[in-house]
Protein backbone atom coordinates (compact mmCIF):
# COMPACT_ATOMS: atom_id res chain seq x y z
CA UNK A 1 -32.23 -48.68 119.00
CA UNK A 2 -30.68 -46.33 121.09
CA UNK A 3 -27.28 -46.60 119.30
CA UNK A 4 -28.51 -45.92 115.89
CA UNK A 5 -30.04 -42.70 117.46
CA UNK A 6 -26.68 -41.58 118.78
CA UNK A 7 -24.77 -42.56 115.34
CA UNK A 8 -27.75 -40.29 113.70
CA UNK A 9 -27.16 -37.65 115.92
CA UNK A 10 -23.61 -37.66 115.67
CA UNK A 11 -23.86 -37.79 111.74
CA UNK A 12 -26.19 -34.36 112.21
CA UNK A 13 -23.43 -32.89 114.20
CA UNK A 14 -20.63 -33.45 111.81
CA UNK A 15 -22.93 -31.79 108.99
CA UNK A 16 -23.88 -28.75 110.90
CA UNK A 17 -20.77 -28.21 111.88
CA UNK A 18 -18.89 -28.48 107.70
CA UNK A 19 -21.45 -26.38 106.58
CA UNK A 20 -20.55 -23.76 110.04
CA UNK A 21 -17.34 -24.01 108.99
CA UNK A 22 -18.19 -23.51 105.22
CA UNK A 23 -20.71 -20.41 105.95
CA UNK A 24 -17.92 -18.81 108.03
CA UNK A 25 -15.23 -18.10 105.35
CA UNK A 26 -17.82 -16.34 103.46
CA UNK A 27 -21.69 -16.13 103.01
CA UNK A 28 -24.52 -14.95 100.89
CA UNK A 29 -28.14 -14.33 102.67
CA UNK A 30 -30.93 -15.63 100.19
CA UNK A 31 -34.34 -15.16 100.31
CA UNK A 32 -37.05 -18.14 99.95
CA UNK A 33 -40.09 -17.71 98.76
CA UNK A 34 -41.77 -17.63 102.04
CA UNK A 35 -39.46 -14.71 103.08
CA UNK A 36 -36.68 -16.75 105.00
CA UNK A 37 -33.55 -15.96 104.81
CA UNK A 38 -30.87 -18.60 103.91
CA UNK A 39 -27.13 -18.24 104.15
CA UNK A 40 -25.30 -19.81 101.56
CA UNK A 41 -21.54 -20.53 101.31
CA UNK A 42 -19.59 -18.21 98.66
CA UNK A 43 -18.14 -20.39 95.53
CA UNK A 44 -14.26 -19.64 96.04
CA UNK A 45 -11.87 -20.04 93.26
CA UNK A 46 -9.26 -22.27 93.54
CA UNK A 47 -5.69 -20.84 94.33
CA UNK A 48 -3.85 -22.09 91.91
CA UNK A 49 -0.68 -21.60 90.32
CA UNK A 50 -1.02 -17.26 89.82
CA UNK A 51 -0.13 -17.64 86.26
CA UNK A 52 -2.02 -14.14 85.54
CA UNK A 53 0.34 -12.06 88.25
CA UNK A 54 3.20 -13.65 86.41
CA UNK A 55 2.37 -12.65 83.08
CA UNK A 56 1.21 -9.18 84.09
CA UNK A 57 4.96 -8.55 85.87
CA UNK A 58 6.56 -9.85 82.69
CA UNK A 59 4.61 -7.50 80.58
CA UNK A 60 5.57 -4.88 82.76
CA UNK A 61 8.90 -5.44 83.50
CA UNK A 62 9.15 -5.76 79.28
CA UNK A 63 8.23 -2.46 79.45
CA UNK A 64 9.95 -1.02 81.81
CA UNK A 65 13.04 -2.16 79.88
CA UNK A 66 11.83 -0.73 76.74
CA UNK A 67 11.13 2.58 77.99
CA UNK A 68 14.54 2.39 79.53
CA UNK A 69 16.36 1.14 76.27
CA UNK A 70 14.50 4.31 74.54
CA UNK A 71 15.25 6.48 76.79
CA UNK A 72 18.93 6.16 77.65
CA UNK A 73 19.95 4.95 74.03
CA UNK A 74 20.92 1.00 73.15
CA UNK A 75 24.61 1.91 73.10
CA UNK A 76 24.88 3.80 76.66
CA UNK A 77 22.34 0.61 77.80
CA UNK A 78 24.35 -2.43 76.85
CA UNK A 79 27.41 -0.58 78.73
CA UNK A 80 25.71 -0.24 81.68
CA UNK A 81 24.76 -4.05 81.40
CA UNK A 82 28.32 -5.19 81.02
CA UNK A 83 29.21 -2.83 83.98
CA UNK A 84 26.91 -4.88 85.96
CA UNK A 85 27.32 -8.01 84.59
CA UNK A 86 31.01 -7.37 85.98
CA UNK A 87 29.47 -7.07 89.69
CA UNK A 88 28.82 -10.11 92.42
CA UNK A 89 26.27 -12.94 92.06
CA UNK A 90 22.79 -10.70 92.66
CA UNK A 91 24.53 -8.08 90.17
CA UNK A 92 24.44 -11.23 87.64
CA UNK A 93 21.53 -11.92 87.90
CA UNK A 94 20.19 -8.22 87.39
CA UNK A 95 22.24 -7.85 84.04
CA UNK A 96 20.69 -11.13 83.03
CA UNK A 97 17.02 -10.53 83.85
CA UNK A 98 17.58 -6.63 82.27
CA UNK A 99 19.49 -7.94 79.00
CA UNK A 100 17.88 -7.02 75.83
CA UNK A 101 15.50 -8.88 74.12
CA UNK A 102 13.31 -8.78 70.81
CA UNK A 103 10.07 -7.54 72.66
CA UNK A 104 12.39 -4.68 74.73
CA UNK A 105 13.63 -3.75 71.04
CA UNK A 106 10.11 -3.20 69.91
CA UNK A 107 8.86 -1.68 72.59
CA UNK A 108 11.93 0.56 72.64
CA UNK A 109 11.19 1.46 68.83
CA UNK A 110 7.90 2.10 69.52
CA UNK A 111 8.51 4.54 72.38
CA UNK A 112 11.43 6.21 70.21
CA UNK A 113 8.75 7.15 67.82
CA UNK A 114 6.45 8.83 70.16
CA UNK A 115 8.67 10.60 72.39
């Protein structure tokens, strides 16, 4: 008998101490209806793959080219890529990422217009 009491207790232990460890990263007090107040553990979203912050920079840095391309002209632009393109390895890669696309074209033409 006295074993079963132990393995109970033990069992009450673990599952105080999850939902201690749940309540701790975050907690919302509720109120009962008899005026006690609860804690309950805050729902977290899952940290996933942050496919949001990668859209967002590739809107912006779509943008930023655009603005750039309107700016400083297409001509004087795709000479300053092939100046870079010319550079080391990281230099590459910048004149690749900054090369013009579609989008940067109509973003460029749209900025043209208003400024």
């Amino acid at each position: 008998m006295a074993e079963t009491q132990v393995r109970d207790f033990r069992k009450r232990i673990r599952q105080i101490d999850r939902r201690h460890n749940k309540i701790a990263r975050g907690y919302v007090q509720l109120v009962e209806r008899d005026g006690l107040l609860v804690p309950k553990e805050k729902s977290f979203k899952s940290r996933g793959f942050p496919l949001r912050a990668i859209v967002i920079a590739l809107v912006g840095l779509v943008l930023f080219k655009g603005i750039l391309v309107s700016q400083v002209g297409l001509s004087s632009y795709s000479t300053r890529l092939e100046s870079l393109a010319e550079g080391g390895a990281i230099e590459k890669a910048g004149a690749w990422l900054m090369q013009v696309d579609p989008f940067t074209l109509a973003v460029a033409q749209y900025f043209t217009g208003l400024f």
